[in-house]
Protein backbone atom coordinates (compact mmCIF):
# COMPACT_ATOMS: atom_id res chain seq x y z
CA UNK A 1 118.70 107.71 28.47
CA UNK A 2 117.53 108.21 32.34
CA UNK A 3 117.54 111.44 34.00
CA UNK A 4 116.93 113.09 37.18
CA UNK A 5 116.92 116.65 37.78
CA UNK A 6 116.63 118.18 41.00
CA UNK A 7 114.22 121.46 41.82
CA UNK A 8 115.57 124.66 41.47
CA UNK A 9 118.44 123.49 39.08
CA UNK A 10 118.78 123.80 35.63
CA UNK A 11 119.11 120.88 32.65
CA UNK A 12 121.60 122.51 30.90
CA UNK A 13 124.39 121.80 33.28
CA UNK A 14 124.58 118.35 31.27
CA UNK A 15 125.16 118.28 27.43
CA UNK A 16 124.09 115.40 25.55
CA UNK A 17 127.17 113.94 23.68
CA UNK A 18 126.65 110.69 22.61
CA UNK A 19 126.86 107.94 23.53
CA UNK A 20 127.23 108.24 27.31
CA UNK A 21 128.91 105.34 29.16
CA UNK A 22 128.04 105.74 32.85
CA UNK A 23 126.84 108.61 34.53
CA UNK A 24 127.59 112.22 34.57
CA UNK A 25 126.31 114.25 37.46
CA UNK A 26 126.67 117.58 39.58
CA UNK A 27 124.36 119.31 41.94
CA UNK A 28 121.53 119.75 39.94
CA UNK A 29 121.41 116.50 36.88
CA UNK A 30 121.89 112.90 37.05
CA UNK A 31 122.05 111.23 34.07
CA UNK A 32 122.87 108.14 32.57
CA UNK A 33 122.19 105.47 29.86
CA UNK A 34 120.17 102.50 30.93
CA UNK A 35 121.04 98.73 30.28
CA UNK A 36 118.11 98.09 28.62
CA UNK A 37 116.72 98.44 25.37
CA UNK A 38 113.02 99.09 26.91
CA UNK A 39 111.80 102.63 26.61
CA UNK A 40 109.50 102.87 29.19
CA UNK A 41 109.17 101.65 32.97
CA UNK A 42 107.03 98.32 33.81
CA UNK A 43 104.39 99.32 36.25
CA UNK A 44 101.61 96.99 35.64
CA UNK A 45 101.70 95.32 38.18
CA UNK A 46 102.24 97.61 41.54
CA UNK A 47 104.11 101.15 42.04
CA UNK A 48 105.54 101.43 45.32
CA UNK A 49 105.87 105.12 46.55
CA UNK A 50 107.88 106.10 50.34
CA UNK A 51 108.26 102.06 51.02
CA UNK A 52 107.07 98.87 50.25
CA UNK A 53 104.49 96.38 52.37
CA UNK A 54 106.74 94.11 55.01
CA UNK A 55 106.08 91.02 53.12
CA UNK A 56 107.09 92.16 49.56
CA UNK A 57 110.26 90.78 47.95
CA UNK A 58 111.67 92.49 45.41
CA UNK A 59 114.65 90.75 43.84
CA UNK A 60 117.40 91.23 42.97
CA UNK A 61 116.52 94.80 45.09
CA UNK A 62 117.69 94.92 48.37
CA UNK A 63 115.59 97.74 50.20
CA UNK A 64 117.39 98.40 53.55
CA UNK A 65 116.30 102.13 53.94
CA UNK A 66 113.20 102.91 56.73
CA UNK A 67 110.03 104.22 54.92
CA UNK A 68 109.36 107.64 53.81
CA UNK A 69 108.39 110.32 56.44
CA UNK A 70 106.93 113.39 54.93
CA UNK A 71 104.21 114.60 52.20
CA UNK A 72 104.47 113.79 48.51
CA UNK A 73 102.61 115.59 45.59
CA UNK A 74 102.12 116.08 42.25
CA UNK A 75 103.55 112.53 40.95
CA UNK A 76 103.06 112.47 37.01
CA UNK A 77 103.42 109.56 34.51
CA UNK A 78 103.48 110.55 31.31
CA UNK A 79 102.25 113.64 31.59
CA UNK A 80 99.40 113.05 33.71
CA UNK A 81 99.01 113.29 37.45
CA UNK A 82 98.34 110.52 39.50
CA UNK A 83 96.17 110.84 42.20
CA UNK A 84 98.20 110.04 45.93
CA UNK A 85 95.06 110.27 47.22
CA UNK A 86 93.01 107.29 46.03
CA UNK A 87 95.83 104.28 46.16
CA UNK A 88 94.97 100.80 45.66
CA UNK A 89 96.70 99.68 48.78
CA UNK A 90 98.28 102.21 51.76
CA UNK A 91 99.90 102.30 54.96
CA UNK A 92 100.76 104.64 57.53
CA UNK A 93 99.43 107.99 54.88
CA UNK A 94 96.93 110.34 55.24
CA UNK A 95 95.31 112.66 53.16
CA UNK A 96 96.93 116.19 52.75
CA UNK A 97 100.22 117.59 54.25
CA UNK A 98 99.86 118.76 58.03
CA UNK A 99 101.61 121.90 58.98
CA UNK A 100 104.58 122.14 61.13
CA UNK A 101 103.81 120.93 64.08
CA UNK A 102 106.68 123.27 65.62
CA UNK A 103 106.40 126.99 64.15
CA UNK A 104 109.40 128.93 64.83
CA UNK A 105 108.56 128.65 69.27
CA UNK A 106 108.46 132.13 71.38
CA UNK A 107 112.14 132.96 72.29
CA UNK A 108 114.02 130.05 70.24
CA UNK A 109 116.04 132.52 68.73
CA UNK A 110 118.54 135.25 70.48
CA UNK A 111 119.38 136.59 67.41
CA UNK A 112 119.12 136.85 63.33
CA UNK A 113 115.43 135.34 62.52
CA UNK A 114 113.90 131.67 63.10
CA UNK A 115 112.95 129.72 59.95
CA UNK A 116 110.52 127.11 59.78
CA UNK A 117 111.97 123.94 58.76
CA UNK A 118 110.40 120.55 58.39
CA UNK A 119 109.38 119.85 61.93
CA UNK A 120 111.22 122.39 63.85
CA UNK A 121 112.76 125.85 63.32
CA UNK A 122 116.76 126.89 62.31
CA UNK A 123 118.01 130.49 63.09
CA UNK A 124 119.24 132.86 60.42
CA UNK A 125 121.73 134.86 60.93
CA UNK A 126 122.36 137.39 57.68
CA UNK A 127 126.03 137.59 56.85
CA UNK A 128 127.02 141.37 58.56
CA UNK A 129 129.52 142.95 60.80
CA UNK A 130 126.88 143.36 63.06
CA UNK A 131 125.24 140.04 63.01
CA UNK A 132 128.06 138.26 65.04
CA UNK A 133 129.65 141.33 66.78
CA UNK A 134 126.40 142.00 68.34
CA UNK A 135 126.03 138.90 70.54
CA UNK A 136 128.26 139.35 72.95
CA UNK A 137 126.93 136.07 75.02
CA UNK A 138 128.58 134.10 72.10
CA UNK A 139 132.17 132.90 71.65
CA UNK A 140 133.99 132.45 68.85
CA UNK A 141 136.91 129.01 69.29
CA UNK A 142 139.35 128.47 66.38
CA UNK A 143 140.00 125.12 67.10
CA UNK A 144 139.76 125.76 70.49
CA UNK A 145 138.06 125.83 74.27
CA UNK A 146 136.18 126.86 77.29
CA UNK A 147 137.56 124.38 80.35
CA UNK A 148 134.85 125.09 83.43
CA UNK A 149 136.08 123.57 86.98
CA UNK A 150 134.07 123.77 90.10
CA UNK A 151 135.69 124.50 93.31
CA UNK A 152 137.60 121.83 95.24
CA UNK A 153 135.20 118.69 96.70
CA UNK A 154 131.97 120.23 94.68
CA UNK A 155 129.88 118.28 92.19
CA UNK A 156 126.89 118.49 90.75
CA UNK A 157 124.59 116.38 88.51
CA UNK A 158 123.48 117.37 84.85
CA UNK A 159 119.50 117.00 84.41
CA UNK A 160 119.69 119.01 81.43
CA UNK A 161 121.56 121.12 79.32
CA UNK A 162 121.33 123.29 76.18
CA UNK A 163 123.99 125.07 73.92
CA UNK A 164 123.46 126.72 70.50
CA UNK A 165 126.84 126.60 67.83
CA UNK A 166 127.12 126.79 64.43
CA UNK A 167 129.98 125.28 62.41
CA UNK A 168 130.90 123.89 59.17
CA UNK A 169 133.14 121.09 60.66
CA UNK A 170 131.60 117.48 60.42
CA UNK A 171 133.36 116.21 63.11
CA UNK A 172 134.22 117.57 65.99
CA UNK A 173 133.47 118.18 69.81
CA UNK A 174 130.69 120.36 71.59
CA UNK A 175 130.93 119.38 75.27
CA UNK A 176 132.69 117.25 77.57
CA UNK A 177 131.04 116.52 81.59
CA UNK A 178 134.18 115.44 82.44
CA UNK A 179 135.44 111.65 81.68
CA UNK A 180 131.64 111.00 82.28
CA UNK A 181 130.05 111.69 79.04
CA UNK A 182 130.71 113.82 76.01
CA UNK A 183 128.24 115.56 72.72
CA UNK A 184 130.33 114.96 69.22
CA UNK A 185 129.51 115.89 65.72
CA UNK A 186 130.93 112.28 63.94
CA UNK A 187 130.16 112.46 59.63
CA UNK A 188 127.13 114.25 60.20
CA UNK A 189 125.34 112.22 63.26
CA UNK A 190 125.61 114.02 66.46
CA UNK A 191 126.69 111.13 68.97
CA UNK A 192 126.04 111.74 73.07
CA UNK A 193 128.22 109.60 74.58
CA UNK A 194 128.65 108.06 78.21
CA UNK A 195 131.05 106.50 80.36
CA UNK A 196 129.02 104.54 82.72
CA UNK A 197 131.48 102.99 84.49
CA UNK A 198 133.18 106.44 85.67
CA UNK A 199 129.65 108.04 87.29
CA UNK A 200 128.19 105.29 88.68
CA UNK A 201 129.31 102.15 90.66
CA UNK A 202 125.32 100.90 90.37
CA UNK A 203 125.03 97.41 88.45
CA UNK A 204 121.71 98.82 86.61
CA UNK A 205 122.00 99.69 83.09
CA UNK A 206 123.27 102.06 81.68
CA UNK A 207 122.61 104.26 78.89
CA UNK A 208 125.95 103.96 76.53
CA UNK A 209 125.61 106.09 73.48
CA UNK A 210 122.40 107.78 72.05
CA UNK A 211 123.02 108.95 67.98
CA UNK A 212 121.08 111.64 66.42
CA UNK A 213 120.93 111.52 62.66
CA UNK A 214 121.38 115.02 61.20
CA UNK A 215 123.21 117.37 59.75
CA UNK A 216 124.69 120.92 61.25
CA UNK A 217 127.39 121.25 59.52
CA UNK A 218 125.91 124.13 57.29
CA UNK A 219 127.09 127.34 59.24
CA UNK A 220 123.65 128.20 60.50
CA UNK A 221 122.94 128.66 64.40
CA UNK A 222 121.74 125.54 65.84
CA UNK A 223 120.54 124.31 69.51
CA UNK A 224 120.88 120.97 71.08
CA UNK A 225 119.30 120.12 73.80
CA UNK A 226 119.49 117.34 76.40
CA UNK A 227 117.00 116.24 79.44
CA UNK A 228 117.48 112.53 81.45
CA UNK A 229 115.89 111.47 84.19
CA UNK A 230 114.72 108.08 85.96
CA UNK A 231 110.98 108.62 84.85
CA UNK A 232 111.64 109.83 80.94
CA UNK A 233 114.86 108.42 80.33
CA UNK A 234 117.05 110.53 78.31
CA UNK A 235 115.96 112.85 75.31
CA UNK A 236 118.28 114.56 72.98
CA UNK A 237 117.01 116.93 70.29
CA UNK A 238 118.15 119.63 67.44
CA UNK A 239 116.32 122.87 66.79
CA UNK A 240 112.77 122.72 68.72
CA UNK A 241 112.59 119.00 67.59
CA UNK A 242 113.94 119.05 64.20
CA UNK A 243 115.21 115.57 65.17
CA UNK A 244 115.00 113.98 67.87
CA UNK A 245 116.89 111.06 69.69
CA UNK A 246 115.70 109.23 72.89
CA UNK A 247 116.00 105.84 75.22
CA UNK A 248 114.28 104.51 78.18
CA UNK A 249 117.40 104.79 80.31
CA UNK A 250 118.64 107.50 82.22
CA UNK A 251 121.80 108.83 82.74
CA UNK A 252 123.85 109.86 85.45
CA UNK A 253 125.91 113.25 84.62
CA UNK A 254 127.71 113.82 88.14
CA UNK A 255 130.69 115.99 87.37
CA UNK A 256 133.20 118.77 88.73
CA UNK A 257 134.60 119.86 85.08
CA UNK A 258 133.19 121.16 81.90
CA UNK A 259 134.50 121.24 78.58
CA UNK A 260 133.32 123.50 75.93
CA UNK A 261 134.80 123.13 72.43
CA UNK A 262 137.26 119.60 73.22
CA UNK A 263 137.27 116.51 75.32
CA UNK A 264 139.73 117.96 77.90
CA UNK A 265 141.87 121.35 78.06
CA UNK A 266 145.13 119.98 77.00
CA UNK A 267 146.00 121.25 73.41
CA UNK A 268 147.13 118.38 71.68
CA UNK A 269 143.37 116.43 72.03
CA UNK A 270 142.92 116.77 68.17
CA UNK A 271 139.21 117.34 68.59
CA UNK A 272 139.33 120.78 69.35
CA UNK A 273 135.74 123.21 68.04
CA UNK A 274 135.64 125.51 65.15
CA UNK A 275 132.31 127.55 65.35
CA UNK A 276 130.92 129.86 67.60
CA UNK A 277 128.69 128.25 70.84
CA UNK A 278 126.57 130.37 72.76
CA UNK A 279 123.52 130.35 74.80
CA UNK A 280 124.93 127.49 77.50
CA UNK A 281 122.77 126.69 80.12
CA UNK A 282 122.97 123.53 82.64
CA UNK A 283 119.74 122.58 84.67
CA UNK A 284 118.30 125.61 83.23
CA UNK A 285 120.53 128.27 84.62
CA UNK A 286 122.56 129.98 81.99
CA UNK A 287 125.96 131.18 81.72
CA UNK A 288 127.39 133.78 79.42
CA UNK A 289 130.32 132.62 77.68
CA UNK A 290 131.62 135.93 76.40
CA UNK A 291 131.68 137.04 79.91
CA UNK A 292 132.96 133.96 81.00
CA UNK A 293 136.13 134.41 78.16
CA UNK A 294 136.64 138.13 79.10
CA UNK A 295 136.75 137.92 82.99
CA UNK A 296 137.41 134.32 83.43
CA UNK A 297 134.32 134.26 86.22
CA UNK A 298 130.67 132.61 85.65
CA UNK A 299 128.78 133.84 88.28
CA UNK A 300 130.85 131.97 91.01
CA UNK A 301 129.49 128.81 89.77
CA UNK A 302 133.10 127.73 88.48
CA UNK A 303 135.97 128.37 91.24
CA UNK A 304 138.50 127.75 87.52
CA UNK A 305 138.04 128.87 83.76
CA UNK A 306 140.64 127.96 81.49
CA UNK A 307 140.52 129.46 77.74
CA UNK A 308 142.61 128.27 74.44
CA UNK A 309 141.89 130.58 71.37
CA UNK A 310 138.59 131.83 72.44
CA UNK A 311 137.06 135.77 71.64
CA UNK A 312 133.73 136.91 72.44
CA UNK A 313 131.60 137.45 69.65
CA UNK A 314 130.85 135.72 66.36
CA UNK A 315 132.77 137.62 63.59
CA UNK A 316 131.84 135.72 60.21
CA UNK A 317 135.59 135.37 59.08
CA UNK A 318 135.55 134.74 55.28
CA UNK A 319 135.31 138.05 53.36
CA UNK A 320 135.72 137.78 49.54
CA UNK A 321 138.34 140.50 49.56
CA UNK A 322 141.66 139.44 47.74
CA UNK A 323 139.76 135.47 46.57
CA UNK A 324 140.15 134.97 43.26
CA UNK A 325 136.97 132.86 41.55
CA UNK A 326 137.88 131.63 37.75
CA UNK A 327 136.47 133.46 34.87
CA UNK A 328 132.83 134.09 34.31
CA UNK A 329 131.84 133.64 38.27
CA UNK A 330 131.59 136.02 41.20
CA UNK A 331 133.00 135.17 44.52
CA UNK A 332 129.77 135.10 47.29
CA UNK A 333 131.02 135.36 50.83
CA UNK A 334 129.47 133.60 53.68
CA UNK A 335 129.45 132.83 56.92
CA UNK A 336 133.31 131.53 57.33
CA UNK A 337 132.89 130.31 53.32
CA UNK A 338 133.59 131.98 50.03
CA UNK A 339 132.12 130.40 47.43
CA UNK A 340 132.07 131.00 43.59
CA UNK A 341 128.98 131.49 41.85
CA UNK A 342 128.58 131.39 38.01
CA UNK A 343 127.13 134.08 35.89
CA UNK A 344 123.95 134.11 34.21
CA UNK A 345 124.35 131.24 31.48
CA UNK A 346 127.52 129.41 32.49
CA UNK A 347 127.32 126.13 34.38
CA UNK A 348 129.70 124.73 37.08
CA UNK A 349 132.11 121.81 35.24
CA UNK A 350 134.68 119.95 36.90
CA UNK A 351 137.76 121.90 38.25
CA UNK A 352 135.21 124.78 39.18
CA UNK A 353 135.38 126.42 36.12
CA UNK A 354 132.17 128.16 34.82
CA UNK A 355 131.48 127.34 30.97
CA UNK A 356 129.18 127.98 28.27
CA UNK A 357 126.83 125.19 27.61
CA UNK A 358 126.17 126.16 24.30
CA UNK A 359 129.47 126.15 23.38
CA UNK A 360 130.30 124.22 21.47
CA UNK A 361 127.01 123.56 20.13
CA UNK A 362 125.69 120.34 21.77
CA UNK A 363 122.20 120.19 19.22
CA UNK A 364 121.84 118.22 16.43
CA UNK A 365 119.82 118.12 13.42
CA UNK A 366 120.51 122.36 13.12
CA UNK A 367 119.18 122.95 16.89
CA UNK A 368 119.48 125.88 18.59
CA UNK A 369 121.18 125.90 21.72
């Protein structure tokens, strides 16, 4: 029997019923039976930890993944630790584990508190009234928009740009620069995308599409961020560098409309936002959406705002009032998300019911459960 169990999660979500054909898993255990009648792993030879050397094969294995980036610790085989430290062979490791290099920046939050994370900082916001009615630059878009237009015969081009939202859809729409380019959430990868042939008659390259592996789908605050020019090419980056996207060439973000929230203002786009955005600003000059939704100005920058199921604010929807959780759990409400917790010694089983472990009695040989 093989199993992996995840930190923070407990072993008694599995029971041990035999025999087990396959694998049985949930958030915290995986666990299956092995085709082998060996009882131990063969590492006499090498151990490979975060990668393997460019010119190992290891059949029938086919290691397509990039190499660890990170620290490791405390690796123990058979009870004993195992010194990272002193490896027979390394690459690309160094002793110890660095700290952030990026510790919560001055100003990278406007509100709730800035968490470290792995190479950048996240904002917190706790779930209250007060947490999203109090910032009043944010807007709130169920499935909706914020259209900007500049006045007749006006353009201008995008250097950069920055806009914090939080969400819980995977897929979906931040901003639009008109049919030039646009910033989508697609499974998880935040894609910037551009039209080259509609800004630019030039026959030089062209930057095309620039993808930015991560995930901020979670309900949490998060800023992206965006800088191109001819010298640095274009950058694109998450939360103070979280992760980080970039390519030589530029691009070339002329444009007369904005779309916040959808790729244009009609209502039938399918991609519309569901999440709060706040914190806009193009080539460092800021606009206040909430301002912008109320009045339907922005500081006579935009001679046309157009609106679809926009309010100022960002109210955290899901309450646990009248949600009903199954029997021995207790509904937790968060940001736009109720979800069902189970009491002190009952697991999570499939359907979302919460049962006892111990019950029946999964021991043998008179165990106590």
């Amino acid at each position: 029997m093989l199993t992996v169990t995840v930190s923070e999660c407990s072993e008694t979500s599995y029971t041990t019923s035999s025999p087990l054909t396959g694998v049985e898993a949930d958030s915290c255990v995986l666990q299956g039976r092995v085709a082998t009648r060996k009882k131990s792993l063969d590492v006499d030879t090498m151990f490979y930890i975060g990668g393997v050397e460019p010119h190992v094969s290891l059949p029938p294995f086919s290691l397509s993944l990039p190499h660890f980036d990170g620290c490791l610790s405390n690796l123990m085989m058979d009870d004993r630790i195992v010194d990272l430290a002193s490896p027979v062979r390394q690459h690309g490791t160094s002793e110890g584990c660095p700290p952030l290099e990026r510790d919560c920046p001055v100003g990278s939050c406007l509100r709730g508190d800035c968490v470290s994370v792995w190479n950048g900082a996240i904002c917190h916001c706790e779930e209250s009234p007060e947490c999203g009615a109090a910032v009043q630059s944010s807007v709130s878009l169920s499935n909706g928009h914020v259209g900007l237009e500049l006045p007749p015969g006006s353009a201008f081009t995008v250097e950069t740009f920055s806009l914090a939202f939080r969400t819980r859809q995977a897929t979906a729409t931040l901003i639009s620069f008109g049919s030039v380019a646009s910033v989508k959430l697609l499974d998880g990868s935040m894609v910037l995308s551009h039209n080259s042939s509609s800004s630019s008659s030039s026959p030089s390259p062209q930057l095309t599409t620039l993808t930015l592996h991560t995930t901020v789908s979670d309900g949490l605050w998060h800023t992206v961020t965006m800088t191109t020019s001819t010298a640095e090419g274009t950058k694109m980056s998450v939360d103070s560098g979280r992760a980080t996207a970039s390519h030589p060439l530029p691009l070339t973000l002329t444009v007369t409309t904005l779309v916040l929230g959808s790729t244009t203002t009609t209502d039938n786009s399918g991609d519309h936002f569901d999440g709060c955005l706040s914190d806009f600003s193009i080539n460092v000059q800021r606009f206040d959406l909430a301002s912008v939704v109320i009045s339907n100005t922005s500081d006579s920058v935009f001679s046309n705002v157009e609106s679809l199921r926009a309010t100022p604010g960002c109210g955290a929807g899901s309450r646990c009032t009248n949600y009903t959780c199954p029997a021995h759990s207790t509904c937790v409400s968060g940001w736009r998300i109720n979800t069902c917790v189970c009491e002190d010694g009952y697991v999570p089983t499939e359907g979302g019911i919460c049962s006892d472990p111990c019950s029946p009695n999964p021991c043998q040989n008179e165990g106590t459960c």
